[in-house]
N, C-alpha and C. Protein backbone atom coordinates (compact mmCIF):
# COMPACT_ATOMS: atom_id res chain seq x y z
N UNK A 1 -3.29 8.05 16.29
CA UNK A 1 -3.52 7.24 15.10
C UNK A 1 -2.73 5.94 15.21
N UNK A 2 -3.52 5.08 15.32
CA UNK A 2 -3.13 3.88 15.49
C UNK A 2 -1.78 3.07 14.14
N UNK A 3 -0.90 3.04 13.99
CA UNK A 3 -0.12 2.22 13.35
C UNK A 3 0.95 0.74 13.87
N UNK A 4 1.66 0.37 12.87
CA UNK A 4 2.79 -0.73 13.29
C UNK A 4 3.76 0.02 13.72
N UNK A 5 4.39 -0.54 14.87
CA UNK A 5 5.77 0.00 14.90
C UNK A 5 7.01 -1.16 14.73
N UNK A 6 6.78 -1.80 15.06
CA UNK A 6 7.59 -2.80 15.03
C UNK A 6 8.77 -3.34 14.09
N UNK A 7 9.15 -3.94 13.99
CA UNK A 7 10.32 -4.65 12.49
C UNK A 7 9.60 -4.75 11.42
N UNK A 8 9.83 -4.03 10.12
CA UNK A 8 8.81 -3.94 9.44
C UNK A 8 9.58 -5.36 8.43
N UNK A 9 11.24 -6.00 8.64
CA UNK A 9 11.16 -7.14 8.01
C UNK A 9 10.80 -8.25 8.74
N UNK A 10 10.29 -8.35 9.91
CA UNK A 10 9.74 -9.65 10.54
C UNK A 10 8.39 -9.80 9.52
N UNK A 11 7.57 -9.08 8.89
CA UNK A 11 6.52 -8.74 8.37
C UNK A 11 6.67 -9.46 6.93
N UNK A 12 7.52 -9.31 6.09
CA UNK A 12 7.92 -10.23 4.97
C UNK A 12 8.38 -11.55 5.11
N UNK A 13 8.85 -11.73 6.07
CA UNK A 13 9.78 -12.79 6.55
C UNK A 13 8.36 -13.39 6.72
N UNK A 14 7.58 -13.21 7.77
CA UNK A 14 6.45 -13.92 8.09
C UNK A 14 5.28 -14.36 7.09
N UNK A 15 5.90 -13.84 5.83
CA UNK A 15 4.75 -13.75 4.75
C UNK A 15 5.41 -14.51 3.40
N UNK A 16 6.96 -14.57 3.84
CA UNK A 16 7.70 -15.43 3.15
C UNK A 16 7.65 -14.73 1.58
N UNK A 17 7.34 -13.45 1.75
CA UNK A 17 7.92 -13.00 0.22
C UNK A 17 7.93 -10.90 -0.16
N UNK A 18 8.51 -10.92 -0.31
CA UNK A 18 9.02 -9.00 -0.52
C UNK A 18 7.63 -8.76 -0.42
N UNK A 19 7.46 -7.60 0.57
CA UNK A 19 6.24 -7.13 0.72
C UNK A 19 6.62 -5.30 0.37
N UNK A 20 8.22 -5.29 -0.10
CA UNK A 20 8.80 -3.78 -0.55
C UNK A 20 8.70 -2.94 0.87
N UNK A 21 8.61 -2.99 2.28
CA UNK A 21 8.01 -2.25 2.84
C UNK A 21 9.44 -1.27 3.55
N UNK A 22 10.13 -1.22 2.59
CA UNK A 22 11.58 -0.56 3.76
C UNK A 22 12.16 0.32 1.95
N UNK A 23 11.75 0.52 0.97
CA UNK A 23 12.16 1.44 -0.32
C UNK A 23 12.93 0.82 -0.99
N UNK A 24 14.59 1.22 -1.14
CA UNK A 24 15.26 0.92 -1.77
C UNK A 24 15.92 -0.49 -1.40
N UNK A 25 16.17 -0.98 0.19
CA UNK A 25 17.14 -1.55 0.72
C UNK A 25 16.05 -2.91 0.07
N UNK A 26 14.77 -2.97 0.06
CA UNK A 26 14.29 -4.67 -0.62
C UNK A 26 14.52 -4.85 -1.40
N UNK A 27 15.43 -4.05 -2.77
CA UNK A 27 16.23 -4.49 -3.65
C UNK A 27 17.87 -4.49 -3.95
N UNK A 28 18.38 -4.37 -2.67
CA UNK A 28 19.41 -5.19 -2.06
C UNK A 28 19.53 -6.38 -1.62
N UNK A 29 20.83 -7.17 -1.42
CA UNK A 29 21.08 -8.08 -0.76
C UNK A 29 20.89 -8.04 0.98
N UNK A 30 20.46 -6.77 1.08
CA UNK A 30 20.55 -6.65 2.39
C UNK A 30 19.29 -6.72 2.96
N UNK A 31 18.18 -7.22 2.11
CA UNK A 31 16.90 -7.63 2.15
C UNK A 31 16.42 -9.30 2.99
N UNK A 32 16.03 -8.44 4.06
CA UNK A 32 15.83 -9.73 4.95
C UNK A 32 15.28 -11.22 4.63
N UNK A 33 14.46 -10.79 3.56
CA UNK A 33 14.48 -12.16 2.63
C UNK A 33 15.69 -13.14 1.98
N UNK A 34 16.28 -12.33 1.16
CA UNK A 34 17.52 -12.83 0.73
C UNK A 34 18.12 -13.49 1.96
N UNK A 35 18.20 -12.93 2.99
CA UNK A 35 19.24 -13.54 4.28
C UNK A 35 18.66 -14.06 4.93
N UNK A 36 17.45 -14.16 4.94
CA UNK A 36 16.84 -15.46 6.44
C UNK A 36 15.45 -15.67 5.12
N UNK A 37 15.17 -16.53 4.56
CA UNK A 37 14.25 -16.91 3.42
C UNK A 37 12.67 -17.71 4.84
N UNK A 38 13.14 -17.64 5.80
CA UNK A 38 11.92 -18.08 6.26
C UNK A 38 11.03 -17.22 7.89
N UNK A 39 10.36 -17.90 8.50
CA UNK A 39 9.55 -17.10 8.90
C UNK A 39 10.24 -16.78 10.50
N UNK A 40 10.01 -15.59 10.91
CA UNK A 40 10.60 -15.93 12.45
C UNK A 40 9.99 -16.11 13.33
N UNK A 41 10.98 -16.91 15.16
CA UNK A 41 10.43 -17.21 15.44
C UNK A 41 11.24 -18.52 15.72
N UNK A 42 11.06 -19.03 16.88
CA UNK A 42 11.76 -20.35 16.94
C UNK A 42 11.69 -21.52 15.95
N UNK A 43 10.25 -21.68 15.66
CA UNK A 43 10.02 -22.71 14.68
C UNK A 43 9.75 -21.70 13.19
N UNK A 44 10.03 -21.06 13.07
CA UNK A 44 9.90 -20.27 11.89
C UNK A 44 10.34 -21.05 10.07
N UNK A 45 11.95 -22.10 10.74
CA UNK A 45 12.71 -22.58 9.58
C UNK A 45 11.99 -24.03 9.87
N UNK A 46 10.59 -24.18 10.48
CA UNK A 46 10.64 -25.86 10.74
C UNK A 46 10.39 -26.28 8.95
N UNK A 47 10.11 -26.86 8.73
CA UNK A 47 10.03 -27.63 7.07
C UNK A 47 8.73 -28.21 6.86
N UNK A 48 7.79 -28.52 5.95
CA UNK A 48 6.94 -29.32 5.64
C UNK A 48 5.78 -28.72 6.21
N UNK A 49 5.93 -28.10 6.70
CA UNK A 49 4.71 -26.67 6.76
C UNK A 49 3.31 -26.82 6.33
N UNK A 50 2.46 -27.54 6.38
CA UNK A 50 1.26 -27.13 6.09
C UNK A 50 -0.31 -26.54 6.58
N UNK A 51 -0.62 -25.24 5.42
CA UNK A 51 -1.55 -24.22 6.02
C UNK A 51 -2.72 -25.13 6.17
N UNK A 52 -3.86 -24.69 6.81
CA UNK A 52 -5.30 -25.16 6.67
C UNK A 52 -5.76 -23.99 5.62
N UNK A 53 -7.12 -24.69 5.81
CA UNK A 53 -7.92 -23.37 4.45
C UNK A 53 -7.94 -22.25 5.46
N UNK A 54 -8.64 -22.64 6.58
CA UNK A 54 -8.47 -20.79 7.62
C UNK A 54 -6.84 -20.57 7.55
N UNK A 55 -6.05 -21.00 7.53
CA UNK A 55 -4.64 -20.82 7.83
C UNK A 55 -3.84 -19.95 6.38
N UNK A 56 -4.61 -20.12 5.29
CA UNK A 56 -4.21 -19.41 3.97
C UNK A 56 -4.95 -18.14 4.04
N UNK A 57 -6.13 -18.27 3.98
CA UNK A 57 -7.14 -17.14 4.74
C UNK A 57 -6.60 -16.06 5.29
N UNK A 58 -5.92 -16.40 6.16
CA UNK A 58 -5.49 -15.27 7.51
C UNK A 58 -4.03 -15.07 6.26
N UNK A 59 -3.59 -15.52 6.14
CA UNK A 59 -2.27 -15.08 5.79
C UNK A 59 -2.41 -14.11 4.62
N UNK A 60 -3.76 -14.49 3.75
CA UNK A 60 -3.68 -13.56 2.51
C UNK A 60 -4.49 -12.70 2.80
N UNK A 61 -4.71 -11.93 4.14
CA UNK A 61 -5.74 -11.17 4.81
C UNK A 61 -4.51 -10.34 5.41
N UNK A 62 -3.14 -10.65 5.70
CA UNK A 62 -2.47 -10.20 6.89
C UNK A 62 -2.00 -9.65 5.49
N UNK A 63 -1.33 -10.35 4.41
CA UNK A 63 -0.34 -9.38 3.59
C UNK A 63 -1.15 -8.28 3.08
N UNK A 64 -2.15 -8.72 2.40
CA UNK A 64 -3.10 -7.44 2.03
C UNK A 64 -3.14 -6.03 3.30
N UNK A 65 -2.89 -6.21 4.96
CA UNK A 65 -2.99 -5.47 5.32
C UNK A 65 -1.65 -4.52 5.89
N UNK A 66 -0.57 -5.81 5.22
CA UNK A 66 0.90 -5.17 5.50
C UNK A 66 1.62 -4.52 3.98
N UNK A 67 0.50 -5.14 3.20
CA UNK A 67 0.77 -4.26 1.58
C UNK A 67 0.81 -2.71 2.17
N UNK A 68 -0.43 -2.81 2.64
CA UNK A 68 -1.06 -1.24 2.75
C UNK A 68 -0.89 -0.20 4.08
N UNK A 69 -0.02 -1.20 4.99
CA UNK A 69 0.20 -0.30 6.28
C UNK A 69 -1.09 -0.16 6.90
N UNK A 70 -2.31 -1.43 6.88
CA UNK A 70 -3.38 -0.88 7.48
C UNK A 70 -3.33 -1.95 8.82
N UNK A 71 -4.16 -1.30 9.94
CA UNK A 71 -4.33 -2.02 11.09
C UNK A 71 -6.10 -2.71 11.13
N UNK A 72 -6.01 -4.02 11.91
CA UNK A 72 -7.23 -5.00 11.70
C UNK A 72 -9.00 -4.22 11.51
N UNK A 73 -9.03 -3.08 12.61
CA UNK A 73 -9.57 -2.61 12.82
C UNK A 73 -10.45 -1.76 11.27
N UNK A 74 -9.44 -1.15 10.72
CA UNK A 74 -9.68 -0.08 9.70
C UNK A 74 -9.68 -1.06 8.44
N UNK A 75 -8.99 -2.39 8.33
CA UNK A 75 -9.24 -3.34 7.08
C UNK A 75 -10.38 -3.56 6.84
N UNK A 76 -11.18 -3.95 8.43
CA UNK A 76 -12.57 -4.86 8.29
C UNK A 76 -13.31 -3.25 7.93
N UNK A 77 -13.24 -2.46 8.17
CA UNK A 77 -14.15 -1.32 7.81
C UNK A 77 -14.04 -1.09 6.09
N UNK A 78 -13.17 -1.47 5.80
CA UNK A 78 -12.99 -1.25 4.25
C UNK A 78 -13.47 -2.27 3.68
N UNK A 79 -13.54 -3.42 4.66
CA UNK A 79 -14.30 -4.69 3.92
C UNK A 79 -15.61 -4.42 3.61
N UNK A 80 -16.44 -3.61 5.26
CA UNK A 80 -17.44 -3.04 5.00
C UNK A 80 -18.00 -2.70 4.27
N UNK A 81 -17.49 -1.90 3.42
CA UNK A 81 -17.69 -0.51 2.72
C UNK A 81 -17.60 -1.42 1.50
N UNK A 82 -16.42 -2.15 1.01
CA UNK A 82 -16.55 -3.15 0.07
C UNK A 82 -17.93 -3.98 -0.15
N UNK A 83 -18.01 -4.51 0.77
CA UNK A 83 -19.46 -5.86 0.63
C UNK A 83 -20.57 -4.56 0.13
N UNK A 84 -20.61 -3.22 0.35
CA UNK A 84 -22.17 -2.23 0.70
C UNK A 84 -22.18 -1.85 -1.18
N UNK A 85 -20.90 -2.16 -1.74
CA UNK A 85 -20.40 -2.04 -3.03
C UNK A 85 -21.21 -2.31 -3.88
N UNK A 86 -21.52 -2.40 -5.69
CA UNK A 86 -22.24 -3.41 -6.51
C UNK A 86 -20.59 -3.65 -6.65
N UNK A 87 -20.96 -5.10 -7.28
CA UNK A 87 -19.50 -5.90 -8.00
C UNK A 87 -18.93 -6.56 -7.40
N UNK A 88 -17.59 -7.54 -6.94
CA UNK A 88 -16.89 -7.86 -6.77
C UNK A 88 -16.47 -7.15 -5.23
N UNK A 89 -16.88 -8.14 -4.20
CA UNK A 89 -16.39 -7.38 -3.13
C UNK A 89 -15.08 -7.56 -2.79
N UNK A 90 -14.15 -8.70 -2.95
CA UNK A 90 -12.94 -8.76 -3.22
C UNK A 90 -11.93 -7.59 -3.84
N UNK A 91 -12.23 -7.15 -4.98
CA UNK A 91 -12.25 -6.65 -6.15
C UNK A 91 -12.50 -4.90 -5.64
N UNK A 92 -13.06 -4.51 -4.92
CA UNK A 92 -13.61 -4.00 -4.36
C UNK A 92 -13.22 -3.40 -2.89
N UNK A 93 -12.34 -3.87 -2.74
CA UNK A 93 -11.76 -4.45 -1.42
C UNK A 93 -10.31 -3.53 -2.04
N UNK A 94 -9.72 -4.01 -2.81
CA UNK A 94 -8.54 -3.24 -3.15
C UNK A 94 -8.23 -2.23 -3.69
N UNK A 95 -9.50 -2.04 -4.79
CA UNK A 95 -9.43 -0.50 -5.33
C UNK A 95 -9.91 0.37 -4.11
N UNK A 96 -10.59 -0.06 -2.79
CA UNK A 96 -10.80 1.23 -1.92
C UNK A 96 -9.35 1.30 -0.91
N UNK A 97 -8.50 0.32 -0.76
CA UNK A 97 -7.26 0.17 -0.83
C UNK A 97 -6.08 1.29 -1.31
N UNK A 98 -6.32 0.82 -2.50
CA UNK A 98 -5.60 1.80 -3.41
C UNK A 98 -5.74 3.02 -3.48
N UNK A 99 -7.22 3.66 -3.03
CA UNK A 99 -7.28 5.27 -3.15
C UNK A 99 -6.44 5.74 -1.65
N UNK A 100 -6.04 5.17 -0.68
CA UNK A 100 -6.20 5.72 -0.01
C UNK A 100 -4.75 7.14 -0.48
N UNK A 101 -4.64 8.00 0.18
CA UNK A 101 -4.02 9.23 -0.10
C UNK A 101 -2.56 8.55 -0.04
N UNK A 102 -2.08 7.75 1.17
CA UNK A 102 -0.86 7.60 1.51
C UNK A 102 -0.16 6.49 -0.01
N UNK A 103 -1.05 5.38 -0.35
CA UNK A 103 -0.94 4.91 -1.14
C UNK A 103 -0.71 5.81 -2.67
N UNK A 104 -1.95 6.92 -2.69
CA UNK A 104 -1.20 7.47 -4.15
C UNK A 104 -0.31 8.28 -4.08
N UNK A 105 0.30 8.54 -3.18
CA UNK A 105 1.56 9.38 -3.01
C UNK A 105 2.56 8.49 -3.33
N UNK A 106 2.12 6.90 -2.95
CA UNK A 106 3.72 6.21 -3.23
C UNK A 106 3.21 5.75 -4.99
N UNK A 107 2.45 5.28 -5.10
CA UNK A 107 2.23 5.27 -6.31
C UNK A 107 2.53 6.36 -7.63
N UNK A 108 2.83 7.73 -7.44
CA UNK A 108 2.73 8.41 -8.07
C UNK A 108 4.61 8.53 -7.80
N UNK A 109 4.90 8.22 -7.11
CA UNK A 109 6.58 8.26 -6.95
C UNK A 109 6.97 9.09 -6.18
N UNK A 110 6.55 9.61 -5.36
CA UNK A 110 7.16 10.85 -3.97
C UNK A 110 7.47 10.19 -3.15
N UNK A 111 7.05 9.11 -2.91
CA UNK A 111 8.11 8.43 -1.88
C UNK A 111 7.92 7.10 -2.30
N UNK A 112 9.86 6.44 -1.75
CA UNK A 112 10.16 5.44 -1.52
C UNK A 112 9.39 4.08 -1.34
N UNK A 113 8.32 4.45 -0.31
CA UNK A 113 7.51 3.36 0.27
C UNK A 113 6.38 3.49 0.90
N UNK A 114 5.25 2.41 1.04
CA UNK A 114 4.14 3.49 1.81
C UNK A 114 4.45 3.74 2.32
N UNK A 115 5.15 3.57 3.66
CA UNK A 115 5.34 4.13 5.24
C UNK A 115 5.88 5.57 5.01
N UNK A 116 6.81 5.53 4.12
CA UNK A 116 7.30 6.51 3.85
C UNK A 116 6.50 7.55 3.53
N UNK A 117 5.43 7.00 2.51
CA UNK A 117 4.22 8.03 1.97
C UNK A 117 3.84 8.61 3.20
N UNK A 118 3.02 7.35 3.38
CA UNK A 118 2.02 8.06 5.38
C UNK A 118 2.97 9.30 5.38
N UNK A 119 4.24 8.79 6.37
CA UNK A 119 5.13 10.40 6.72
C UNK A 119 4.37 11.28 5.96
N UNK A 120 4.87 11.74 4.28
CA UNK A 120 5.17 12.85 3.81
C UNK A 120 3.82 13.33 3.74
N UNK A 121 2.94 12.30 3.92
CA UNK A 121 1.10 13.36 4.43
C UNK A 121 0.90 13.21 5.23
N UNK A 122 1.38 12.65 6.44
CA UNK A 122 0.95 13.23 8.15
C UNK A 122 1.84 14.67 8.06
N UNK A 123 2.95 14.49 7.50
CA UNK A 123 3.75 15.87 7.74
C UNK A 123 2.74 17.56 6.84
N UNK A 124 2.27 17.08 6.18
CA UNK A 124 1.02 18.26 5.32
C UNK A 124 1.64 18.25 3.83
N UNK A 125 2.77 17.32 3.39
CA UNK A 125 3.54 18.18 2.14
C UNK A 125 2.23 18.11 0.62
N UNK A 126 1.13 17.28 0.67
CA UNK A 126 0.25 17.53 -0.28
C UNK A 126 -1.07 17.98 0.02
N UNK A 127 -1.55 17.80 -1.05
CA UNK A 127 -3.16 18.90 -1.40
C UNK A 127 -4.27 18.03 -2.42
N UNK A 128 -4.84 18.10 -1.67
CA UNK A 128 -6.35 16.97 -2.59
C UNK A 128 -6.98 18.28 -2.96
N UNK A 129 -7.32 18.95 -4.69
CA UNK A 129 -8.27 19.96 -5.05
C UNK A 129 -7.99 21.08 -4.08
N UNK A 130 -6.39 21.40 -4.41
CA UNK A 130 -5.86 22.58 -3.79
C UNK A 130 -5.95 22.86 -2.05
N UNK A 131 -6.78 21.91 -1.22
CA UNK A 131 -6.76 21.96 0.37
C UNK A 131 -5.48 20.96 0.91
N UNK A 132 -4.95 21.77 1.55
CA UNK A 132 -4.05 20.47 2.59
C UNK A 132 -4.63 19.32 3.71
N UNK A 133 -4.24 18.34 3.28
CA UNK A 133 -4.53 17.38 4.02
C UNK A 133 -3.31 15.96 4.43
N UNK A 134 -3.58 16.33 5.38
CA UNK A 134 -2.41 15.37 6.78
C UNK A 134 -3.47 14.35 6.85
N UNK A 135 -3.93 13.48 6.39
CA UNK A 135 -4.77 12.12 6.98
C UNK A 135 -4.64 11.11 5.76
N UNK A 136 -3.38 10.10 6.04
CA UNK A 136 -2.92 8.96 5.08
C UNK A 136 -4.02 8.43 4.79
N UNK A 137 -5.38 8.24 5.31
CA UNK A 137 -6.12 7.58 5.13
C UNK A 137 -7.45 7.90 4.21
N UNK A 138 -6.97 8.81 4.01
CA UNK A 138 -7.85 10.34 2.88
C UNK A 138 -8.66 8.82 1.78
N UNK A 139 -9.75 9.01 1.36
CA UNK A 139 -9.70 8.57 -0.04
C UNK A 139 -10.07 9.34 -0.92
N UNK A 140 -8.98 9.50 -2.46
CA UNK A 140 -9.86 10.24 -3.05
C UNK A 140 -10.88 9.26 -3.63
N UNK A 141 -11.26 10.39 -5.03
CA UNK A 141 -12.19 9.65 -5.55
C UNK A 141 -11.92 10.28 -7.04
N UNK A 142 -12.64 10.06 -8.08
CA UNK A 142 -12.25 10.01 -9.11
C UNK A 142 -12.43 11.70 -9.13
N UNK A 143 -11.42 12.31 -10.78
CA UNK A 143 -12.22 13.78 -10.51
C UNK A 143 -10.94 14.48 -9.64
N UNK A 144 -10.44 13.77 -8.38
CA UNK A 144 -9.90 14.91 -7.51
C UNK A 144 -8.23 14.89 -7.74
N UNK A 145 -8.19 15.94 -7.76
CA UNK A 145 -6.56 16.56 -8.25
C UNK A 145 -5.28 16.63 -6.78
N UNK A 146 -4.45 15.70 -6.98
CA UNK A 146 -3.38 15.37 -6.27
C UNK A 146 -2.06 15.93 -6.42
N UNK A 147 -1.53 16.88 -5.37
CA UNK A 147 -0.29 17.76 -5.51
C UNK A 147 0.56 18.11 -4.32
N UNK A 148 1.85 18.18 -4.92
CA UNK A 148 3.16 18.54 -4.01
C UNK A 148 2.23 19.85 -3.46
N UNK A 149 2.30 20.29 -2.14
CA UNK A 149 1.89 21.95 -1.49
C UNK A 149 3.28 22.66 -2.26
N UNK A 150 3.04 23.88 -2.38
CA UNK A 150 3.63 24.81 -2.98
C UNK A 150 4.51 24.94 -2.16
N UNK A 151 5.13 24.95 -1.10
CA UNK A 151 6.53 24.97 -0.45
C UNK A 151 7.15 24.23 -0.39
N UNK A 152 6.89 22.82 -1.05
CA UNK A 152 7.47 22.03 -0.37
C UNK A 152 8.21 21.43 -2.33
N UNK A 153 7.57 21.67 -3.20
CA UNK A 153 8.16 21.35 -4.78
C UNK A 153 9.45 21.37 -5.08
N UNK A 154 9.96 22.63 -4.13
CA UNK A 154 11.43 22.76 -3.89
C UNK A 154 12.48 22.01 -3.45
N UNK A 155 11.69 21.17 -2.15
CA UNK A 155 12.60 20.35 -1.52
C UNK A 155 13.37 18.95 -2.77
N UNK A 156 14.43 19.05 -1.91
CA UNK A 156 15.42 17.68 -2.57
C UNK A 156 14.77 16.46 -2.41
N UNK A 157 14.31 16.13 -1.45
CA UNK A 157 13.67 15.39 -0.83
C UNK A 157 12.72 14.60 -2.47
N UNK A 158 12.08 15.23 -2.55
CA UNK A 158 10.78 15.00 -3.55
C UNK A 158 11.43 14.81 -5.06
N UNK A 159 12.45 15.76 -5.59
CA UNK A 159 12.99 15.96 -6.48
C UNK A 159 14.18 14.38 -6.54
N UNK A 160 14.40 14.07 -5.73
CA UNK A 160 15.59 12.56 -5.70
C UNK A 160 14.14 11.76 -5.61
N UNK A 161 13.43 11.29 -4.89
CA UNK A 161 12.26 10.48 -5.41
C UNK A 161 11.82 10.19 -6.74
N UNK A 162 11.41 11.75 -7.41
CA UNK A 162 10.87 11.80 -8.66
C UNK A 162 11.52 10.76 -9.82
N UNK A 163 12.99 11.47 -9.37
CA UNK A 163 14.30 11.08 -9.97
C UNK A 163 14.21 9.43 -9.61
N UNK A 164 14.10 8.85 -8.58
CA UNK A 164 15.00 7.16 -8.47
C UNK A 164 13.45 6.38 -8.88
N UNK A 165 12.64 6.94 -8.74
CA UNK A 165 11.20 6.20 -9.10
C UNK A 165 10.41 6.52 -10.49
N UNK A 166 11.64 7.04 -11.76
CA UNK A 166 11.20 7.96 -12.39
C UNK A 166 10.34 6.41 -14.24
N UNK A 167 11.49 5.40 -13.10
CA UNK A 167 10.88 3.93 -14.32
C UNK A 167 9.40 3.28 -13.72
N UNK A 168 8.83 4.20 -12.57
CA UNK A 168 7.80 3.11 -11.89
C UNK A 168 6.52 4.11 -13.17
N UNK A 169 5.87 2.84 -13.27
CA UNK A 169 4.78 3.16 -14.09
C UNK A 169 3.58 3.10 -13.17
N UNK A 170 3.06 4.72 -13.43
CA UNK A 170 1.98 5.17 -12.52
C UNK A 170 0.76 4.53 -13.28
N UNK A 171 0.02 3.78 -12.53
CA UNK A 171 -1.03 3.15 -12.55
C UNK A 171 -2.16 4.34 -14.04
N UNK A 172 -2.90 3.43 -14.56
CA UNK A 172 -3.94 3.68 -15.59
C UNK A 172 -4.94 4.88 -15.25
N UNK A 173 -5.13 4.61 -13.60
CA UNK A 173 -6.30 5.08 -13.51
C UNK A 173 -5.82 6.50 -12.47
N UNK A 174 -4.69 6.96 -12.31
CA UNK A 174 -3.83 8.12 -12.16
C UNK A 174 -2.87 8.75 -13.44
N UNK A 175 -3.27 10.47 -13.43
CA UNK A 175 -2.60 10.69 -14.67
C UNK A 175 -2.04 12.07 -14.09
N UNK A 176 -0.65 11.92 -14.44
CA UNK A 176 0.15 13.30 -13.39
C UNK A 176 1.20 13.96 -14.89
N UNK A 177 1.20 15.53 -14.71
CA UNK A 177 1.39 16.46 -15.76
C UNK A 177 3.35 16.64 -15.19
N UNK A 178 3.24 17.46 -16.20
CA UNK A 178 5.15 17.77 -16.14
C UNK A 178 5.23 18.02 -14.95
N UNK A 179 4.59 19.17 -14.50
CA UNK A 179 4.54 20.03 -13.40
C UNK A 179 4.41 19.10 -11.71
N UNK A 180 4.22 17.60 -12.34
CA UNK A 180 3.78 16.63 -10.78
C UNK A 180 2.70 17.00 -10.41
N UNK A 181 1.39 17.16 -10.98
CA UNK A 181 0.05 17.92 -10.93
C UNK A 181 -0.81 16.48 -11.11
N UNK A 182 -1.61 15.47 -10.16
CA UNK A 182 -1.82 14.56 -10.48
C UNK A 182 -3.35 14.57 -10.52
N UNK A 183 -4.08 13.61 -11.73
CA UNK A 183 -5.16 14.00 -11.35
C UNK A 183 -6.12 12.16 -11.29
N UNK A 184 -6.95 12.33 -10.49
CA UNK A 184 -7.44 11.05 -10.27
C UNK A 184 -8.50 10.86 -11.64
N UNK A 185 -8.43 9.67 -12.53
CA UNK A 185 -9.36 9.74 -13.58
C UNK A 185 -10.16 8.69 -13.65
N UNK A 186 -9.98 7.61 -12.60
CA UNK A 186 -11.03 6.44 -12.58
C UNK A 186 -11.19 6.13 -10.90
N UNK A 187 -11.98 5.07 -10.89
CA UNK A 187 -11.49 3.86 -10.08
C UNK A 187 -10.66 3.30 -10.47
N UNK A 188 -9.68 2.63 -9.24
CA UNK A 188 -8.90 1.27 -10.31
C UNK A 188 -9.62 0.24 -10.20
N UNK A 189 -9.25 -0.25 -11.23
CA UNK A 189 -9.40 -2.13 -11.66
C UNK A 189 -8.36 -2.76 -11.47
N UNK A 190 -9.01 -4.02 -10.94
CA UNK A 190 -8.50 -4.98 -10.99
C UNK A 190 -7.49 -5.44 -11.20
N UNK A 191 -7.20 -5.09 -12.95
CA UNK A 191 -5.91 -5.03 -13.62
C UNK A 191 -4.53 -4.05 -13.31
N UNK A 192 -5.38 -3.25 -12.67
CA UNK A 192 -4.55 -1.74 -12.53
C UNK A 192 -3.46 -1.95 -10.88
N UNK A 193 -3.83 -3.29 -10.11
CA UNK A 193 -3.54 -3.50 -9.04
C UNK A 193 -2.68 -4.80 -9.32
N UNK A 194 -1.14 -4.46 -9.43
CA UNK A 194 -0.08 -5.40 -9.43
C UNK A 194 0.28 -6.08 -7.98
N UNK A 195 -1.13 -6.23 -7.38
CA UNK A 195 0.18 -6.87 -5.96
C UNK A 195 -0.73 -8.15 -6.32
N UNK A 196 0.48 -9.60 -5.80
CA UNK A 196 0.00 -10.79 -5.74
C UNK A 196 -0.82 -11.29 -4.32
N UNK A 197 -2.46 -10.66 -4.47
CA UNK A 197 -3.52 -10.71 -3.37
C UNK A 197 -4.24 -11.88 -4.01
N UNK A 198 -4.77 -12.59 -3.32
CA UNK A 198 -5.91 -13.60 -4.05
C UNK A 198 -6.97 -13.13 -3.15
N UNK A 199 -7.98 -11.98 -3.19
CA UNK A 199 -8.70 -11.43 -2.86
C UNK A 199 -9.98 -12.14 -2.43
N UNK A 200 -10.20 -12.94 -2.59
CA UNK A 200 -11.44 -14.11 -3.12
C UNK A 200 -10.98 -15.06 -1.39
N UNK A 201 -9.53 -14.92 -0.70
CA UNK A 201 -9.80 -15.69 0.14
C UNK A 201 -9.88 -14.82 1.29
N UNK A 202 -10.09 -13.40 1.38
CA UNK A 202 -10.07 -12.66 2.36
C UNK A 202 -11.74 -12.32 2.19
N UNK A 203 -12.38 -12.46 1.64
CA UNK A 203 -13.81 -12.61 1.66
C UNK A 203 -14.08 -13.91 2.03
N UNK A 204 -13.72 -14.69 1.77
CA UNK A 204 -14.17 -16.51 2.54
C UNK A 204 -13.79 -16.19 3.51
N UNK A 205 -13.28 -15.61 4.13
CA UNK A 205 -12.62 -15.39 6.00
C UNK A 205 -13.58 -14.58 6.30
N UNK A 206 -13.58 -13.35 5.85
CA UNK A 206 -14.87 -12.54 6.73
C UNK A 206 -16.28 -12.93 6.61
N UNK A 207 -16.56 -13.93 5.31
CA UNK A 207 -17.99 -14.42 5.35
C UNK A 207 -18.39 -15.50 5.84
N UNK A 208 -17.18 -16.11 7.34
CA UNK A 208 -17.74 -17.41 7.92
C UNK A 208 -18.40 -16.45 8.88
């Protein structure tokens, strides 16, 4: 399974703004932003910088795919699947984004960060409608019920998550019981998707 391995703060740095992708430490000072504010790279700090229209394009195409831990390959397939959509293929573009499994695991607060998510479902620790499933790339769909596996509810691990992520407000269109019993009740919208994407220019890139 194809992923990044690399410096996951060269990735913000290059995007010139918190992309959250390391948990707790991007709200430290020890956040590679705070300490190097520009891009790396020899000419990384040059000044006066200006993008072209393809040059904004690509960049709001690259964060959208370092939001989500996705590689080029599997983006344009979601674009796919987006354009085959009714509505807003932009729009469209992020709510199939957002389902993916690894994503509502961090969304729902079990882990730290996506990457972190991926882990805790390549490792098996949840269950889509009571089956285990290891594939970050799962989507649900509305309807399907999202849960800790029964051996694993115990761990500290999950229980200090619950705990340090316990102010993140789980999205509209996810609704999870005392018990951490989550259940999928929409698509999301639009509204329901807090990352700063301008979606509208990653469709002008794939529709030259």
């Amino acid at each position: 399974m194809a992923r990044y391995t690399g410096a996951v703060c060269r990735l913000c740095r290059r995007e010139g703004q918190k992309l959250f992708l390391k948990g707790d430490r991007c709200y430290t000072d020890k956040c590679s932003i705070e300490r190097r504010g520009y891009a790396p790279g020899m000419h990384g700090n040059a000044r006066n910088k200006k993008l072209s229209e393809y040059g904004m394009q690509m960049r709001e195409k690259q964060k959208a795919k370092r939001y989500y831990g996705v590689l080029e390959k599997q983006f344009h397939e979601y674009f796919l699947m987006a354009n085959k959509k009714s509505g807003m293929t932009g729009e469209n573009l992020l709510s199939i984004l957002e389902t993916r499994l690894d994503n509502v695991v961090y969304r729902l607060g079990f882990a730290m960060s996506r990457a972190e998510a991926r882990q805790l479902v390549l490792h098996g620790h949840f269950t889509v409608n009571g089956r285990k499933v290891n594939i970050p790339s799962y989507l649900v769909k509305s309807g399907d019920v999202v849960a800790l596996k029964e051996g694993s509810r115990s761990l500290d691990k999950f229980k200090g998550s619950l705990e340090a992520n316990s102010s993140r407000v789980v999205p509209k269109w996810l609704e999870m019981d005392r018990d951490n019993v989550a259940k999928v009740i929409a698509e999301p919208a639009r509204e329901d998707i807090d990352l700063p994407i301008e979606e509208h220019l990653i469709v002008e890139l794939y529709s030259k």
